[in-house]
C-alpha atoms as a PDB file:
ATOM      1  CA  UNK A   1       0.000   0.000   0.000  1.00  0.00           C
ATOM      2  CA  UNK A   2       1.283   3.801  -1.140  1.00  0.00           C
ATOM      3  CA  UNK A   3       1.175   6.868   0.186  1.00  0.00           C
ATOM      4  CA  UNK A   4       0.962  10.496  -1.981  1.00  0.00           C
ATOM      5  CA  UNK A   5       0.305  13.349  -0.839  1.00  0.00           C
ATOM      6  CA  UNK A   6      -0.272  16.696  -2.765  1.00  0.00           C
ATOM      7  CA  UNK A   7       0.852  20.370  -1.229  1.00  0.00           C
ATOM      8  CA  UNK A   8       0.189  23.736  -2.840  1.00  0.00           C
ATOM      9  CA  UNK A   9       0.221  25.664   0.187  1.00  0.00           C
ATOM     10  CA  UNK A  10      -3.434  26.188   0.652  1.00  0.00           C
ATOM     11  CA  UNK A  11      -4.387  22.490   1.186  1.00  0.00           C
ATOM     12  CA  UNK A  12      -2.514  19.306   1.698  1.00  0.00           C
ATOM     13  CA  UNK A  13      -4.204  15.850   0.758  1.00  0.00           C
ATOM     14  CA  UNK A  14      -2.674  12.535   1.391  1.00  0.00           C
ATOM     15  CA  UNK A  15      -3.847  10.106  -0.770  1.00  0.00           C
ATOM     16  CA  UNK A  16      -3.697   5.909  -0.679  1.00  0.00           C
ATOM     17  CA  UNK A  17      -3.658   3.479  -3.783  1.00  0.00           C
ATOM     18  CA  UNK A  18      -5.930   1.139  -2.051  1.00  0.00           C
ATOM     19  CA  UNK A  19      -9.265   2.451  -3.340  1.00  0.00           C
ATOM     20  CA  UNK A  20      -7.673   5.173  -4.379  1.00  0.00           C
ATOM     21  CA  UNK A  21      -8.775   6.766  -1.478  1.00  0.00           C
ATOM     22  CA  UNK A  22      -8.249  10.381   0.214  1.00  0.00           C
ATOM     23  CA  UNK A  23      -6.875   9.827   3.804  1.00  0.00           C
ATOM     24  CA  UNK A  24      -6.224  13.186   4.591  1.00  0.00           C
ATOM     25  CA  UNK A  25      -7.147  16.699   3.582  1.00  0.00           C
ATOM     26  CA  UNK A  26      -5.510  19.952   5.803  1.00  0.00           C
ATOM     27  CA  UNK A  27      -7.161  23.158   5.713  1.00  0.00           C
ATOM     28  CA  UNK A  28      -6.344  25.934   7.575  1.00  0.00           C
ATOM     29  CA  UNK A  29      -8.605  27.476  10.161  1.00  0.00           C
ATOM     30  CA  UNK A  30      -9.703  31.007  10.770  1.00  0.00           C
ATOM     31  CA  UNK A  31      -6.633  30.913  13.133  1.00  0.00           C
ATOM     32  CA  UNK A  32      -3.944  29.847  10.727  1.00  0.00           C
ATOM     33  CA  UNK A  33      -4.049  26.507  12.228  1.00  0.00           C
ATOM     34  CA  UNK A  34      -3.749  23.287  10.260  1.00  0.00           C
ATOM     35  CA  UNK A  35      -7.366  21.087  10.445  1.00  0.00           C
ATOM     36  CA  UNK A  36      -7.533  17.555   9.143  1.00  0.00           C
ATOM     37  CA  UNK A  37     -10.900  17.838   7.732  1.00  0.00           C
ATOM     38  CA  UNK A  38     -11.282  14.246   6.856  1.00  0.00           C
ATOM     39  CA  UNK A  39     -12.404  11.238   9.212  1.00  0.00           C
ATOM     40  CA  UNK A  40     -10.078   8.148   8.045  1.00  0.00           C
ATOM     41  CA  UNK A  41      -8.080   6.057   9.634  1.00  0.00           C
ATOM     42  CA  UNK A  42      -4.360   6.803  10.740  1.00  0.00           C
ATOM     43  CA  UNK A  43      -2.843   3.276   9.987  1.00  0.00           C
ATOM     44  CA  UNK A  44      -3.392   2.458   6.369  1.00  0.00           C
ATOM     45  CA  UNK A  45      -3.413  -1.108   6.988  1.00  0.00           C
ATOM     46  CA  UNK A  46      -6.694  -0.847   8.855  1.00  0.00           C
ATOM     47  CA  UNK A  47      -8.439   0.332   5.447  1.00  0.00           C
ATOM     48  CA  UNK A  48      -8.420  -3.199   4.566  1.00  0.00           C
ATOM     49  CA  UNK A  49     -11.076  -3.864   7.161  1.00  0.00           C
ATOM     50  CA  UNK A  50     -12.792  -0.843   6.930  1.00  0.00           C
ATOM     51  CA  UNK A  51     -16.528  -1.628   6.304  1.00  0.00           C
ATOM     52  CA  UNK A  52     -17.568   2.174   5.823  1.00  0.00           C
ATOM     53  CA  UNK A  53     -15.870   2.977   2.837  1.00  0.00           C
ATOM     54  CA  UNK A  54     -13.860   5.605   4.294  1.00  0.00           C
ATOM     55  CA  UNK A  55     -12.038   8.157   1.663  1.00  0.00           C
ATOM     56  CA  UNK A  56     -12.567   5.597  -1.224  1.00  0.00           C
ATOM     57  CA  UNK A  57     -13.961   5.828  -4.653  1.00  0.00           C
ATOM     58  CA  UNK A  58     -17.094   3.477  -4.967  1.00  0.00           C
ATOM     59  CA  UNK A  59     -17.715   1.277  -8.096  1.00  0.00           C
ATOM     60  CA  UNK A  60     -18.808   0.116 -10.759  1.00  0.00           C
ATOM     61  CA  UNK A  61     -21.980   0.969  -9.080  1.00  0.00           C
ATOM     62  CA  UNK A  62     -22.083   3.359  -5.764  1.00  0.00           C
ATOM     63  CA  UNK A  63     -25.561   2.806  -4.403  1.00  0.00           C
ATOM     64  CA  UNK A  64     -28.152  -0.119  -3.918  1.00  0.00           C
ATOM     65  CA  UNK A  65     -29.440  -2.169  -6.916  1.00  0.00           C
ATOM     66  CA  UNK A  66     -32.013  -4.353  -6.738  1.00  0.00           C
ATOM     67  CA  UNK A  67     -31.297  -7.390  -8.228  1.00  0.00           C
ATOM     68  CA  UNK A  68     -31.688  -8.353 -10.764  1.00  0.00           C
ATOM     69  CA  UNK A  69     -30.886  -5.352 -12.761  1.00  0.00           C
ATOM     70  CA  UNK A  70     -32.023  -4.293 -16.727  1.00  0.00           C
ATOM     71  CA  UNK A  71     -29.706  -4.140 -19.522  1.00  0.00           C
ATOM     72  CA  UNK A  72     -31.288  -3.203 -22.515  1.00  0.00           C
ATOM     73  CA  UNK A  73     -34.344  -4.828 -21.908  1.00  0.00           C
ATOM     74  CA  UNK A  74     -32.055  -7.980 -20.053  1.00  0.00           C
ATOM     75  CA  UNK A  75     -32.072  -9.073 -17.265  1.00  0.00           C
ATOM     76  CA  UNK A  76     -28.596  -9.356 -15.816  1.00  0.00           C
ATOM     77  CA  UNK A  77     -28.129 -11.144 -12.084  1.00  0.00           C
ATOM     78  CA  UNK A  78     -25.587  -9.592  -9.726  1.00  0.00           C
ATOM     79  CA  UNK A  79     -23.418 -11.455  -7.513  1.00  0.00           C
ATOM     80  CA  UNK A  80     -22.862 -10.706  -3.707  1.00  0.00           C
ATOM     81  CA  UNK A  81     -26.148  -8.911  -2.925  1.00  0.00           C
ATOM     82  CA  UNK A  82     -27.742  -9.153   0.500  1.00  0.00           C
ATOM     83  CA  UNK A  83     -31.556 -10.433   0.487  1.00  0.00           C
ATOM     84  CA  UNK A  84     -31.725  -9.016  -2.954  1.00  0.00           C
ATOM     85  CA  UNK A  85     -29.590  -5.963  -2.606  1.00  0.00           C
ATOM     86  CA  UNK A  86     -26.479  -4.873  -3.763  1.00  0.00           C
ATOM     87  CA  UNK A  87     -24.740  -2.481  -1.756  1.00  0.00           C
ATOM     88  CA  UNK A  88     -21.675   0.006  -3.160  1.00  0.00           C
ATOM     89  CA  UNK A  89     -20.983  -2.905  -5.417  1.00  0.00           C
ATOM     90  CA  UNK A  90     -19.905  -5.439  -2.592  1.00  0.00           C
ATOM     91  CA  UNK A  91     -16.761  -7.106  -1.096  1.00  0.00           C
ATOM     92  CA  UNK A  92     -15.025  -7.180  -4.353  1.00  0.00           C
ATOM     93  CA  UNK A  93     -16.427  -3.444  -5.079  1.00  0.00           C
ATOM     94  CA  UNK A  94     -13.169  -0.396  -6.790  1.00  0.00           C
ATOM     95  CA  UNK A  95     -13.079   0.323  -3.168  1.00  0.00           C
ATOM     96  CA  UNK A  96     -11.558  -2.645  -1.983  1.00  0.00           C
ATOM     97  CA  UNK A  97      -9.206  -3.012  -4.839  1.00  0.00           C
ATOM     98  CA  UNK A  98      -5.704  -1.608  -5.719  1.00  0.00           C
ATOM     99  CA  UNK A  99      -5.432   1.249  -8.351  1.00  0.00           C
ATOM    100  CA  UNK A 100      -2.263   2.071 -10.303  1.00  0.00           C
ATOM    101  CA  UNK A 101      -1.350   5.875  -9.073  1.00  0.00           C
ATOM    102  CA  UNK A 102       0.792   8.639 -11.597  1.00  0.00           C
ATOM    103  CA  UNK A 103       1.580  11.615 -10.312  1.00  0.00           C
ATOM    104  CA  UNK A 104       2.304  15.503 -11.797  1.00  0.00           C
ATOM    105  CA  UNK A 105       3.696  17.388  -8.897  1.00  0.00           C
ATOM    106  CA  UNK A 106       4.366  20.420 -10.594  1.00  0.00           C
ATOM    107  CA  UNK A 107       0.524  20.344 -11.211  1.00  0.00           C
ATOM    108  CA  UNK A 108      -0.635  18.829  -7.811  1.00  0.00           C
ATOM    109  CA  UNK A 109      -2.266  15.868  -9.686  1.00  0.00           C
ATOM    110  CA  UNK A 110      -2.542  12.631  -9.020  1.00  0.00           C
ATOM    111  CA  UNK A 111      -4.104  10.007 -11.655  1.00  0.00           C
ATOM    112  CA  UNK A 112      -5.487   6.396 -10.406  1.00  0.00           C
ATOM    113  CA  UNK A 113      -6.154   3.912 -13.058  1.00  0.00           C
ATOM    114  CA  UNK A 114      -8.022   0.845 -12.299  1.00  0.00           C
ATOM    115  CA  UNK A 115      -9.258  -2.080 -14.520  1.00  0.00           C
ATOM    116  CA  UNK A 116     -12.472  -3.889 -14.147  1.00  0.00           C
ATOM    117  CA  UNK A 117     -13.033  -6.927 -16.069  1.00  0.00           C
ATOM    118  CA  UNK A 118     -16.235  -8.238 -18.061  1.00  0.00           C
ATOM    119  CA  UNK A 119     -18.312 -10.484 -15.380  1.00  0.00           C
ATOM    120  CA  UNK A 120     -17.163  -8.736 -11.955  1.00  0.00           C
ATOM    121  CA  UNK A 121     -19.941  -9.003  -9.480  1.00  0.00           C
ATOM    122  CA  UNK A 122     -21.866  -9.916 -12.490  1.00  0.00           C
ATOM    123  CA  UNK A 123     -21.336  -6.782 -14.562  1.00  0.00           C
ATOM    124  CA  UNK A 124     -20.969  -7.117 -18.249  1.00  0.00           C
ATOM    125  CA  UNK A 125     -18.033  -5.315 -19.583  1.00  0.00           C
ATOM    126  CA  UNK A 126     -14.768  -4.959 -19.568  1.00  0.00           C
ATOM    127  CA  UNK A 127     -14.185  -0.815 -17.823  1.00  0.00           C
ATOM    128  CA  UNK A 128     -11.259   1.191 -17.684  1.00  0.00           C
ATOM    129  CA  UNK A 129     -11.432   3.919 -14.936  1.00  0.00           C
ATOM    130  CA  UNK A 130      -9.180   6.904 -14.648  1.00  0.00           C
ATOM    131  CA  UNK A 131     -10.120   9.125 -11.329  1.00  0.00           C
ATOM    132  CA  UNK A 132      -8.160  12.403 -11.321  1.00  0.00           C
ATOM    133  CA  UNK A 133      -7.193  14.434  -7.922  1.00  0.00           C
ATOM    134  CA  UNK A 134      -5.634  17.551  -8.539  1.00  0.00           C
ATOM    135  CA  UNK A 135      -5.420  20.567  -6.248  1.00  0.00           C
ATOM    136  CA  UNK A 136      -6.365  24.209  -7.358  1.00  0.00           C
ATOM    137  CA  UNK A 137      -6.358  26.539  -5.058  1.00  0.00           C
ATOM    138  CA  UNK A 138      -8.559  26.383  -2.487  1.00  0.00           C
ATOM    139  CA  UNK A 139     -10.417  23.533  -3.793  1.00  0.00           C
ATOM    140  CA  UNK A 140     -10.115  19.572  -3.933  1.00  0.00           C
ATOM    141  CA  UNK A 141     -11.158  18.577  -7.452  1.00  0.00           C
ATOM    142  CA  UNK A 142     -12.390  15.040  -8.657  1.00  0.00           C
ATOM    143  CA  UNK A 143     -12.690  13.698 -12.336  1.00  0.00           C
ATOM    144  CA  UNK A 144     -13.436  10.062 -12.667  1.00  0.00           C
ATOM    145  CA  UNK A 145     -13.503   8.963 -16.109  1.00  0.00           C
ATOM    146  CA  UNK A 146     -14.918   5.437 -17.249  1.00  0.00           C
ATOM    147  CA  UNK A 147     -15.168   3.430 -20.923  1.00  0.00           C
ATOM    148  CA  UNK A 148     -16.229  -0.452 -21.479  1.00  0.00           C
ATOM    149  CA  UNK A 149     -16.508  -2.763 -24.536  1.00  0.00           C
ATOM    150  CA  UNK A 150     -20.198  -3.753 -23.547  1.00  0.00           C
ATOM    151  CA  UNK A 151     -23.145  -2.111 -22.618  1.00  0.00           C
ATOM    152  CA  UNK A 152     -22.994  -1.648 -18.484  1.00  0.00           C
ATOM    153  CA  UNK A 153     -24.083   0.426 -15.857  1.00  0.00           C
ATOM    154  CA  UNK A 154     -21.436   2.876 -14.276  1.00  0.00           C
ATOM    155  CA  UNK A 155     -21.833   5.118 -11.114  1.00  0.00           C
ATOM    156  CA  UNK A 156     -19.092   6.274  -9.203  1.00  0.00           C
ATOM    157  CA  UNK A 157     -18.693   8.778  -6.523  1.00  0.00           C
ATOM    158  CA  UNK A 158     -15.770   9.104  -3.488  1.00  0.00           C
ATOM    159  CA  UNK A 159     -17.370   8.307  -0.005  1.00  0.00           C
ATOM    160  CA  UNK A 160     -15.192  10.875   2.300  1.00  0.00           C
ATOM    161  CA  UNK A 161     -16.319  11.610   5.498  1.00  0.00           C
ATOM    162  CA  UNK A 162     -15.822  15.119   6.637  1.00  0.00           C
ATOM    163  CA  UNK A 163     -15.517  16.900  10.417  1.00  0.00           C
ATOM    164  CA  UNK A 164     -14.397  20.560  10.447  1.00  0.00           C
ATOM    165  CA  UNK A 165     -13.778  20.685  13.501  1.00  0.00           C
ATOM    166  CA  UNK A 166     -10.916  19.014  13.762  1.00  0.00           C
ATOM    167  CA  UNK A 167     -12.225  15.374  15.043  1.00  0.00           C
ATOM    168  CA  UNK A 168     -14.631  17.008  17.731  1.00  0.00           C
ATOM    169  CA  UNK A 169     -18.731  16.493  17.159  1.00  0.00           C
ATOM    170  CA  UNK A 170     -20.492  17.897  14.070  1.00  0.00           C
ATOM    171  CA  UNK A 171     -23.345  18.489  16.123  1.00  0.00           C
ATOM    172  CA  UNK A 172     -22.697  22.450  15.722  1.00  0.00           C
ATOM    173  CA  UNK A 173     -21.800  22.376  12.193  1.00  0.00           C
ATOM    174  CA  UNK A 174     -24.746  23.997   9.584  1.00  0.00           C
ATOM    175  CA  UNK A 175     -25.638  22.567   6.689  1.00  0.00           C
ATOM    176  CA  UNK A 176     -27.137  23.877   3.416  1.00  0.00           C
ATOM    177  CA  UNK A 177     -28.521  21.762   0.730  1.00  0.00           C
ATOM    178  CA  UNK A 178     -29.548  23.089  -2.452  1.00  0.00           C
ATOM    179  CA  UNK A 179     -32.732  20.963  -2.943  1.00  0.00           C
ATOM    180  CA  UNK A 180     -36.492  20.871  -3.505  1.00  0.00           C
ATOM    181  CA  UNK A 181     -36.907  17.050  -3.674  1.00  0.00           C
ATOM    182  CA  UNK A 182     -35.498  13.857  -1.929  1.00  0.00           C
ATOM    183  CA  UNK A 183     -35.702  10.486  -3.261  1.00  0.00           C
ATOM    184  CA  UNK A 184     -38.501   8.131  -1.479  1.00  0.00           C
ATOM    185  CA  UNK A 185     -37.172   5.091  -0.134  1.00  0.00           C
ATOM    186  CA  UNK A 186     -38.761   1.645   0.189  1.00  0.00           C
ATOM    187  CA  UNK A 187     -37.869  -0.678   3.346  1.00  0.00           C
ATOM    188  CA  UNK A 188     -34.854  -1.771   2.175  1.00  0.00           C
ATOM    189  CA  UNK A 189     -33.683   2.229   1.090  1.00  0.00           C
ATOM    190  CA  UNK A 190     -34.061   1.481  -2.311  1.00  0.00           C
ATOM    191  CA  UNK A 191     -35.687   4.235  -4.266  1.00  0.00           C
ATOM    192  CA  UNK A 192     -39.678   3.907  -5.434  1.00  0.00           C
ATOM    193  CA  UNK A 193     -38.974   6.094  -8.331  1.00  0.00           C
ATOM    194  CA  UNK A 194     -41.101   8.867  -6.479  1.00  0.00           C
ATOM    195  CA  UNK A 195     -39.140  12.035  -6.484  1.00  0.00           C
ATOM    196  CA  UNK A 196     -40.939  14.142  -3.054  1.00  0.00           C
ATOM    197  CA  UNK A 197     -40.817  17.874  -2.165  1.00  0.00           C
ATOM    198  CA  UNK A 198     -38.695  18.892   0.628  1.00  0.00           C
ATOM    199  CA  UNK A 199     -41.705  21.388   1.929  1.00  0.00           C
ATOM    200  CA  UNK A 200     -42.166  20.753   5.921  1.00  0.00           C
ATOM    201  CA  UNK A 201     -40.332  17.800   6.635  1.00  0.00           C
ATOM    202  CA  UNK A 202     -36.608  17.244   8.277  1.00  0.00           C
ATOM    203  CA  UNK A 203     -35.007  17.214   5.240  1.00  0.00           C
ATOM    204  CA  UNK A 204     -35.314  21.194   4.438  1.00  0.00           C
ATOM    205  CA  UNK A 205     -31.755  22.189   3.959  1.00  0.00           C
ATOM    206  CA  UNK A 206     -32.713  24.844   1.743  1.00  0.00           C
ATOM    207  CA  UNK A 207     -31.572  26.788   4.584  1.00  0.00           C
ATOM    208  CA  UNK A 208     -28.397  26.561   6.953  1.00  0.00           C
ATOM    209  CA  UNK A 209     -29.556  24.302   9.753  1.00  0.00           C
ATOM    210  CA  UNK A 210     -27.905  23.354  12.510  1.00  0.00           C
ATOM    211  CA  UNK A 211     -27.124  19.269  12.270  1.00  0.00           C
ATOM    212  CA  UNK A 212     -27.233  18.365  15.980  1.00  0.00           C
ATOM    213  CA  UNK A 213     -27.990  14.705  16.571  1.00  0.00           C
ATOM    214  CA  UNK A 214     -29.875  14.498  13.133  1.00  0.00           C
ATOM    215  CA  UNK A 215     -28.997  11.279  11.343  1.00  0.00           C
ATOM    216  CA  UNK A 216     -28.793  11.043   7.488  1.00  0.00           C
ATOM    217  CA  UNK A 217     -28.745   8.586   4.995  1.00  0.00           C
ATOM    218  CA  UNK A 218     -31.034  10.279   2.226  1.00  0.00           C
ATOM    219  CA  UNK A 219     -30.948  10.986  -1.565  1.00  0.00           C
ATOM    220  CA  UNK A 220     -31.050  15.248  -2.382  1.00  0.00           C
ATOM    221  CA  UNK A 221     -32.615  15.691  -5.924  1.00  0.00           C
ATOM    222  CA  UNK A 222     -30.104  18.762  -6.534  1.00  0.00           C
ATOM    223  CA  UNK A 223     -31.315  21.815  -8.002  1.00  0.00           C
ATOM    224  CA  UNK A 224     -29.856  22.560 -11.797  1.00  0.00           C
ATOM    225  CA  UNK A 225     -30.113  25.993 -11.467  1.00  0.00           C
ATOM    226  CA  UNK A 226     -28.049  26.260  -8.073  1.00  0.00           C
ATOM    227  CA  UNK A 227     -24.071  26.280  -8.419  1.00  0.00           C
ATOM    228  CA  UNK A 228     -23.190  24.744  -5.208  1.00  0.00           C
ATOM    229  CA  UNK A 229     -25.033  21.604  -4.055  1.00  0.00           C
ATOM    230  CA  UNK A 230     -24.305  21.963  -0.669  1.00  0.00           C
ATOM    231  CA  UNK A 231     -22.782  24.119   2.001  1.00  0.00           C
ATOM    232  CA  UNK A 232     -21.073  22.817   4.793  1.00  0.00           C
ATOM    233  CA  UNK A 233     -20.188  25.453   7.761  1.00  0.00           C
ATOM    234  CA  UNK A 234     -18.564  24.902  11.471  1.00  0.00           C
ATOM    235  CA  UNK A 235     -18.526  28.388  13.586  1.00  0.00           C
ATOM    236  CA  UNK A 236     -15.410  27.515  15.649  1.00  0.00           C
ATOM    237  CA  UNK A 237     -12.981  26.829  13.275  1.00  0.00           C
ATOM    238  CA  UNK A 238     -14.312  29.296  10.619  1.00  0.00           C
ATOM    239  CA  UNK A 239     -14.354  26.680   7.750  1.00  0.00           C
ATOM    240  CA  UNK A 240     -16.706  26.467   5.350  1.00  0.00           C
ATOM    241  CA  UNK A 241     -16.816  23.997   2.502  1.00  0.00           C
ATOM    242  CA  UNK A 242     -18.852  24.402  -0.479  1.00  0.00           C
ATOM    243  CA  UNK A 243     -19.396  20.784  -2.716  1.00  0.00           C
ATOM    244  CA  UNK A 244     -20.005  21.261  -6.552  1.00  0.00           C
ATOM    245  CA  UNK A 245     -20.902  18.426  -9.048  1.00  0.00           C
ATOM    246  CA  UNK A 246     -22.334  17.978 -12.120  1.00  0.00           C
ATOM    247  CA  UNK A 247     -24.377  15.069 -11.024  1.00  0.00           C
ATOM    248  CA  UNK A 248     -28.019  15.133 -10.627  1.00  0.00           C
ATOM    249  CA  UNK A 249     -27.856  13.817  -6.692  1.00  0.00           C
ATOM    250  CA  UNK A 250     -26.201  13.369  -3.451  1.00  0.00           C
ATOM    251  CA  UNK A 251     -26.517  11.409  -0.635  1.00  0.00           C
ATOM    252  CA  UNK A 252     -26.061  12.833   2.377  1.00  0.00           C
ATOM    253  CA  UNK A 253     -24.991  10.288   5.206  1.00  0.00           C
ATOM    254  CA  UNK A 254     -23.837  10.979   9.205  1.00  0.00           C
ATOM    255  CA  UNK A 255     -22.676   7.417  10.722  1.00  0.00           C
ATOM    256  CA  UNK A 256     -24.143   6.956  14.133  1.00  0.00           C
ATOM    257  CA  UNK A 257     -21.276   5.632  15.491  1.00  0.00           C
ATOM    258  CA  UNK A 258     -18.124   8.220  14.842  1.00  0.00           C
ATOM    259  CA  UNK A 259     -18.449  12.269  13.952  1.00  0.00           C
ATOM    260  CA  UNK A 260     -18.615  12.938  10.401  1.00  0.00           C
ATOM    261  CA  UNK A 261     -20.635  13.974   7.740  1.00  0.00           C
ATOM    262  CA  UNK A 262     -20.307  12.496   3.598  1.00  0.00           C
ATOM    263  CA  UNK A 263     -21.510  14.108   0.319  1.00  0.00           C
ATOM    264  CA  UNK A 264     -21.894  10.808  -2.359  1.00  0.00           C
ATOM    265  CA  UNK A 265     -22.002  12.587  -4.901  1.00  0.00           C
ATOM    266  CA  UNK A 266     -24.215  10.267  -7.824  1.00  0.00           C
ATOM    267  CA  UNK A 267     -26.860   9.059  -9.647  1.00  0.00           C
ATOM    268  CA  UNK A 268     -29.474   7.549  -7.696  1.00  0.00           C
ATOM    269  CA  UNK A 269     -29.591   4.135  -6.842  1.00  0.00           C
ATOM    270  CA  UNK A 270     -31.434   1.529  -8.500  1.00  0.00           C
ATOM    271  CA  UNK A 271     -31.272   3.656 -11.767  1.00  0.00           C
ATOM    272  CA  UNK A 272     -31.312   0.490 -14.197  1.00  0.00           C
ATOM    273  CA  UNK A 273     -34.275  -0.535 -12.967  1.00  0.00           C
ATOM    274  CA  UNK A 274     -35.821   2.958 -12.807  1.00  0.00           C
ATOM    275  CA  UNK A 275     -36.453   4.411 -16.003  1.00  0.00           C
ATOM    276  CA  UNK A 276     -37.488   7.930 -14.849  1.00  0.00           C
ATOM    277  CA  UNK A 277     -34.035   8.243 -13.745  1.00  0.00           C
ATOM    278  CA  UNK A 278     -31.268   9.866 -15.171  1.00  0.00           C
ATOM    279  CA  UNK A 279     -29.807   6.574 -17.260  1.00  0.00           C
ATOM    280  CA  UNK A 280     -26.448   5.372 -16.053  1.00  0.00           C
ATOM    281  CA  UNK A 281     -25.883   3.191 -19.108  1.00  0.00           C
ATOM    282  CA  UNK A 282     -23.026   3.665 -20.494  1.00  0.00           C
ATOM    283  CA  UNK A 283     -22.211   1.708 -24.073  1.00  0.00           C
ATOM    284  CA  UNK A 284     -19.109   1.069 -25.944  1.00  0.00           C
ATOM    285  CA  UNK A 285     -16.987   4.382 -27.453  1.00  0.00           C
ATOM    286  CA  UNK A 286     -19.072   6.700 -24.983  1.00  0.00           C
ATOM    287  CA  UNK A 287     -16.931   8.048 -21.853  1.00  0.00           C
ATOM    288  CA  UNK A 288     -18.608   8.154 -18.567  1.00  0.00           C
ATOM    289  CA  UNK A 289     -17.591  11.467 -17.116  1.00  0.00           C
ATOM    290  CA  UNK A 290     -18.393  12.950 -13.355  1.00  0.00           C
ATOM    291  CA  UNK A 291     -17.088  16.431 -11.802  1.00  0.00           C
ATOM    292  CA  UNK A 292     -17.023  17.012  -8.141  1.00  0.00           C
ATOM    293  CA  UNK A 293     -15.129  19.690  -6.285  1.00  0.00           C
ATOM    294  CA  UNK A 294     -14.685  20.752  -2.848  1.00  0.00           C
ATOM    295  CA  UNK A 295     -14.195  24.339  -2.009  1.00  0.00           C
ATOM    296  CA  UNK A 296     -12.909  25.501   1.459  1.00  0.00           C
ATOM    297  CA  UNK A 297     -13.164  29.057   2.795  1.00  0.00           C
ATOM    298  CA  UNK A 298     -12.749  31.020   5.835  1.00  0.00           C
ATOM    299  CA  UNK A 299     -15.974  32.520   6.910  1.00  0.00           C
ATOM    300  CA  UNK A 300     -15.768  35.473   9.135  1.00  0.00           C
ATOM    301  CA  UNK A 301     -18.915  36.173  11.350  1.00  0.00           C
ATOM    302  CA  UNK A 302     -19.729  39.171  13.655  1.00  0.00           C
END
C-alpha cells in the first residue's frame, strides 16, 4: 500500500492506492491553524477492514441495486447482494481493490487507473477507470472517467467523510442543501422512483440548519439551477466547505457511530431498474464522465 500526498500551500491531501482513497485533507482554520478535515483512519493497513468505505472511490456501481438489474431490456443477475440488494458494489467493489497511481507534482495531480473486467460481481463489460485528484487553489477537485466494450451500468462517486472541527462532534456544524426534492425510499432504502418535495419535513436544507444529533442517509434531488449543491459550515474553526458536481444527486450520510458527515455525490440508486431516472448506461466508445469539487473558505462572522 502507497502513500501520496499533494501540497500547494493552501491544502494538503494525502492520498492511498488502495481504493484510491483520500486519507487526509488539511485546511487551515480562521486561526492559521492546520485542520484535518477528513475522518479516516491513521494506519493504512486498517483500510483493509474498513466496512464504511472511508475516503474511497465506490464502483462500478455506488448505491443499492435491486437485483436483478435491466440491460437493454435484459435481465442481468448480480453477484454478492444481501436479500436481494447490492450495496456500493460489494466485497469485491473499486473500493476494496488496488489502483495504479501517476503523479504531476508540478501540477498537484494525481491520476489512479483501475481495470475492471467483463463479469465482476456480475457486470458485463470490460471498464477502464481513470479518477483524477488535482489541487487548485482552495479547492479539492475530482474527475473520474470510465469506458467499457459492452453495454454496463457505471456510477461512481468518493465516499469521504468530513468533520471541520478538527475530530470534535459535528453536532454544531450547519448545513445547506440546495434541494427541492429527496428520493422516497422503500424498506430496504431502495428508491420507489417517487421524487418528493422537501416542503415541511426534516429534510429542508434549503436553509443553513444546525445538524445536531440528526442522522442522514437520504438521496437530495439537486437543483440545476443552483451552483453549489451543498454548504457545509462549522462556527469555531471558521471553515466552510462548499461541494459542486455535475451530477443530478447526493446522498447525504452521518454514521451513528463516529463524527462525520459524507456528500456521495451520484446518480441515484437503483437507476437500471428505474427508467425515470437519469440513465447510467453507459455503451461502448461513450466516456462516462463525473465532476465534483470541494471548495474551502474562511468565513468570518460578527
Amino acid at each position: 500500500m502507497n502513500s501520496y500526498t499533494l501540497d500547494n500551500g493552501k491544502l494538503r491531501a494525502v492520498f492511498l492506492d488502495y481504493g484510491a482513497l483520500i486519507q487526509e485533507l488539511w485546511v487551515k482554520d480562521r486561526y492559521g491553524k492546520s485542520i484535518n478535515v477528513i475522518q479516516g483512519l491513521s494506519k493504512p493497513e486498517d483500510y483493509i477492514k474498513d466496512e464504511w468505505y472511508r475516503g474511497a472511490v465506490v464502483g462500478r456501481f455506488a448505491g443499492r441495486l435491486k437485483n436483478p438489474i435491466q440491460i437493454e431490456g435484459k435481465k442481468v443477475f448480480l453477484k454478492e447482494d444481501e436479500k436481494g440488494i447490492l450495496l456500493h458494489s460489494g466485497s469485491k467493489g473499486w473500493s476494496k481493490s488496488y489502483w495504479k497511481a501517476e503523479t504531476e507534482e508540478d501540477k498537484n495531480l494525481i491520476r489512479f487507473k483501475y481495470f475492471c473486467p467483463d463479469g465482476a460481481v456480475g457486470f458485463p463489460g470490460n471498464v477502464n477507470s481513470v479518477v483524477t485528484y488535482f489541487l487548485e487553489d482552495n479547492q479539492l477537485n475530482i474527475i473520474y472517467q470510465a469506458s467499457t466494450d459492452a453495454p454496463t451500468h457505471i456510477n461512481l462517486t468518493n465516499h469521504a467523510y468530513f468533520n471541520l472541527s478538527g475530530g470534535k462532534s459535528i453536532d454544531t456544524h450547519q448545513l445547506t442543501v440546495h434541494a427541492d426534492q429527496y428520493l422516497e425510499l422503500d424498506s430496504s432504502s431502495i428508491p420507489t422512483g417517487k421524487k418528493l418535495n422537501l416542503e415541511n419535513t426534516d429534510f429542508d436544507f434549503r436553509k443553513a440548519h444546525i445538524l445536531g444529533k440528526k442522522k442522514l442517509d437520504d438521496y437530495f434531488v439537486l437543483n440545476s439551477k443552483t451552483k453549489e449543491a451543498a454548504i457545509l459550515y462549522e462556527k469555531t474553526t471558521g471553515i466552510e466547505m462548499k461541494t459542486y458536481t455535475n451530477q443530478p444527486g447526493i446522498v447525504i450520510f452521518t454514521p451513528s457511530h463516529f463524527d462525520a458527515i459524507c456528500f456521495e455525490t451520484q446518480k441515484f440508486s437503483d437507476t437500471p431498474n428505474i427508467d425515470c431516472f437519469p440513465t447510467t448506461l453507459v455503451k461502448p466508445g461513450e466516456v462516462y464522465e463525473q465532476r465534483t469539487e470541494f471548495q474551502f473558505n474562511l468565513k468570518n462572522e460578527g
